[in-house]
Protein backbone atom coordinates (compact mmCIF):
# COMPACT_ATOMS: atom_id res chain seq x y z
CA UNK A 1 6.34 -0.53 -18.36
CA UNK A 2 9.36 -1.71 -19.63
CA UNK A 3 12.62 -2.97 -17.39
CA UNK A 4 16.37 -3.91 -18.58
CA UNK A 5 17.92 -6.23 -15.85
CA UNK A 6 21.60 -6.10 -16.18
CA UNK A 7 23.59 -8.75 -14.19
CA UNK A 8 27.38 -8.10 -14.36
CA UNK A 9 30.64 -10.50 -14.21
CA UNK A 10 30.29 -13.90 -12.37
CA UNK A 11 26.67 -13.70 -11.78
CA UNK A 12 26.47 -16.51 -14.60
CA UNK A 13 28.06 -18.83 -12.09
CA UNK A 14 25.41 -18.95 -9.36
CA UNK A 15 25.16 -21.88 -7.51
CA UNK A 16 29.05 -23.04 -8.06
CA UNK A 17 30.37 -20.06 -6.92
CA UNK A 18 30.87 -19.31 -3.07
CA UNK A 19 27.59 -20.67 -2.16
CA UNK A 20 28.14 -19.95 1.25
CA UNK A 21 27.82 -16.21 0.05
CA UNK A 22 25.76 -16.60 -3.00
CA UNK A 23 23.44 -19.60 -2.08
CA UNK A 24 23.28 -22.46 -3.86
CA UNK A 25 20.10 -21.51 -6.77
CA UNK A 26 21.64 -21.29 -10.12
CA UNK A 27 21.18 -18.27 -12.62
CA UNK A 28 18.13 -19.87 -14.17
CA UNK A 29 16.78 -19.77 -11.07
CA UNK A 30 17.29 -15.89 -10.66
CA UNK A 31 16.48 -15.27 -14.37
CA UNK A 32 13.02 -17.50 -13.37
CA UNK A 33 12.64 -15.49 -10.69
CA UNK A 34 12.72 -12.02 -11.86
CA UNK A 35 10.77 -12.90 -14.79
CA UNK A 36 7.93 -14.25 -11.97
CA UNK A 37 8.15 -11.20 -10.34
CA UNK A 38 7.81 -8.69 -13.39
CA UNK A 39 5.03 -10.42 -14.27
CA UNK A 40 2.95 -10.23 -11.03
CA UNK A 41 3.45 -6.27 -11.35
CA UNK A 42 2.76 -5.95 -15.01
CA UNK A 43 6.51 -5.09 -15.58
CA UNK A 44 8.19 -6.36 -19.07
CA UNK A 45 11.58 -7.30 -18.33
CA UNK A 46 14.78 -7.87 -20.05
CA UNK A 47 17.48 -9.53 -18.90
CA UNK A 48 21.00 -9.41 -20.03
CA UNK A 49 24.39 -10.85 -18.36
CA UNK A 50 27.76 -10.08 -19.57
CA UNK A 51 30.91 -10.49 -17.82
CA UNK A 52 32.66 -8.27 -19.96
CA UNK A 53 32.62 -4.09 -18.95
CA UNK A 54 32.27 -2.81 -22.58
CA UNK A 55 29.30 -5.10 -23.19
CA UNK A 56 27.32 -3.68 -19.92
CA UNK A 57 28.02 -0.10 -21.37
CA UNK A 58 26.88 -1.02 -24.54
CA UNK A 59 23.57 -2.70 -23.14
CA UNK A 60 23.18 0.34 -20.82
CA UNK A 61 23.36 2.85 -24.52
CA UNK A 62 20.54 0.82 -26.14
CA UNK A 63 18.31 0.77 -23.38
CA UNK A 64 17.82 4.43 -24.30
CA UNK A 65 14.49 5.36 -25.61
CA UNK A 66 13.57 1.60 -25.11
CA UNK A 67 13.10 1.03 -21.48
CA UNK A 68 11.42 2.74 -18.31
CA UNK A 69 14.33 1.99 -15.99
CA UNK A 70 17.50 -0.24 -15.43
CA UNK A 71 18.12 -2.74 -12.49
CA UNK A 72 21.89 -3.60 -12.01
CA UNK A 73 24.11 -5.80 -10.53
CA UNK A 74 27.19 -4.63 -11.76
CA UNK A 75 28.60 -7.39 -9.74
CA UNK A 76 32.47 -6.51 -9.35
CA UNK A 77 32.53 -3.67 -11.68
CA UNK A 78 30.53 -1.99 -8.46
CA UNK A 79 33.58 -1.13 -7.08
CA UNK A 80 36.24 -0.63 -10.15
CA UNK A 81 33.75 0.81 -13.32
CA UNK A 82 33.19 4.81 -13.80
CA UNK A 83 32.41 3.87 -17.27
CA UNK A 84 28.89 1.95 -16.35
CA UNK A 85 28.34 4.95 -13.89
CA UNK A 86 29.04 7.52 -17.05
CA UNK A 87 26.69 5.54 -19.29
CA UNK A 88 24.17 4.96 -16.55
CA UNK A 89 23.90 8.95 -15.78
CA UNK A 90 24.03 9.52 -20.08
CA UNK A 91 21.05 7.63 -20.48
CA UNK A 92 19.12 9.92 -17.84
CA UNK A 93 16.54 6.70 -16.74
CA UNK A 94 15.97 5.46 -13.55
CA UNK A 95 17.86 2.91 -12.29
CA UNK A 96 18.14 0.54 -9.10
CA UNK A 97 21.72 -1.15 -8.24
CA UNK A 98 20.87 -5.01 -6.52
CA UNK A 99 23.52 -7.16 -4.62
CA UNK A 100 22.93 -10.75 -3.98
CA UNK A 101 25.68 -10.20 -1.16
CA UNK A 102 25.46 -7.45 1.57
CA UNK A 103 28.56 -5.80 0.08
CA UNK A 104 28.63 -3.52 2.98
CA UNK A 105 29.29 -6.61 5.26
CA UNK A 106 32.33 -7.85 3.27
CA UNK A 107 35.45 -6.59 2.11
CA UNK A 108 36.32 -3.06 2.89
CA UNK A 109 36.69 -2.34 -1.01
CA UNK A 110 33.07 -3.68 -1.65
CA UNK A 111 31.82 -0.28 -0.03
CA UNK A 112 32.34 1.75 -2.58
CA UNK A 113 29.31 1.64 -5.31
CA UNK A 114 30.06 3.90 -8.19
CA UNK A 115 26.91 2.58 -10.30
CA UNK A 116 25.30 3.25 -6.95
CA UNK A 117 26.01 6.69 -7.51
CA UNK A 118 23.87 6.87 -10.61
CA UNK A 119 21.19 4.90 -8.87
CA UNK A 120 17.99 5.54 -6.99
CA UNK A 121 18.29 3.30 -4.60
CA UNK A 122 20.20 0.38 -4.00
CA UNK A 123 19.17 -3.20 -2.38
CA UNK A 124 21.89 -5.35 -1.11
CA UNK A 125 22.02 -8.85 0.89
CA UNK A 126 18.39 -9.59 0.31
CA UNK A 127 19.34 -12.61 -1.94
CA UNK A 128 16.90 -13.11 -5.22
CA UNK A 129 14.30 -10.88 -3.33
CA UNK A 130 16.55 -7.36 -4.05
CA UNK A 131 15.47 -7.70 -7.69
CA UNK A 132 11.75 -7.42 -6.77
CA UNK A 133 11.96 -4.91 -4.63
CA UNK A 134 14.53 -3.40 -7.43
CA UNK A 135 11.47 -3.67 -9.77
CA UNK A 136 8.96 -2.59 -7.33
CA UNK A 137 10.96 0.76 -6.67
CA UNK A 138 11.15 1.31 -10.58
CA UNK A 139 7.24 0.48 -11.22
CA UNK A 140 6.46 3.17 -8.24
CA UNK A 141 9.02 6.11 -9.12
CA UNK A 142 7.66 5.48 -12.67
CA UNK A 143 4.07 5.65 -11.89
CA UNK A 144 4.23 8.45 -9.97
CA UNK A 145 6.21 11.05 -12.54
């Protein structure tokens, strides 16, 4: 099984940025950790970062035909970007939105999830531990079609 992990704007600057929100482990550290984790379930992963909208699409379009399923953090494009829900739902895969953050228990605007709406299920304010269970989800809806 194959898995594209696709970490939106900002996520780059883990461990600098609001580490009162965030924590204070770096990307490597989440790129380390997801890579751990794939590995204990006999999951390949990918992982890809971009803080740039057009690049996520993109990313999303290739995965086609090359991956079992897509876990996201869209990051703030969550909330603003129809276009990574359009090329989530073109691709037809399966794919699991993560938040670092428990978007639900910030901002009012950080409710709304339009990759969510392309998603299976969504894991949010579990810190570095959404991912695995992001993975887990995948390896189960995938072993069971």
């Amino acid at each position: 099984m194959k898995i594209l992990v696709i970490n939106g704007p900002n996520i780059n600057m883990l461990g600098i940025r609001e580490k009162n929100i965030y924590g204070d482990k770096d990307y490597n550290a989440l790129i380390r950790y997801i890579k751990e984790s794939a590995e204990n379930l006999g999951v390949d992963v990918e992982c890809f970062q971009s803080n740039s909208e057009g690049d996520i699409v993109t990313e999303i379009q290739k995965a086609y035909g090359v991956y079992d399923g897509i876990v996201i953090n869209p990051a703030a494009y969550t909330h603003t970007s129809i276009a990574i829900l359009d090329a989530l739902k073109a691709v037809s895969m399966p794919a699991v939105e993560v938040h670092i953050s428990d978007v639900n228990a910030r901002e009012e605007f950080r409710r709304i999830s339009y990759a969510g709406m392309a998603c299976i299920k969504t894991y949010a304010g579990l810190g570095f531990e959404g991912y695995k269970k992001a993975i887990e989800t995948l390896k189960s809806h995938c072993d069971h079609k």
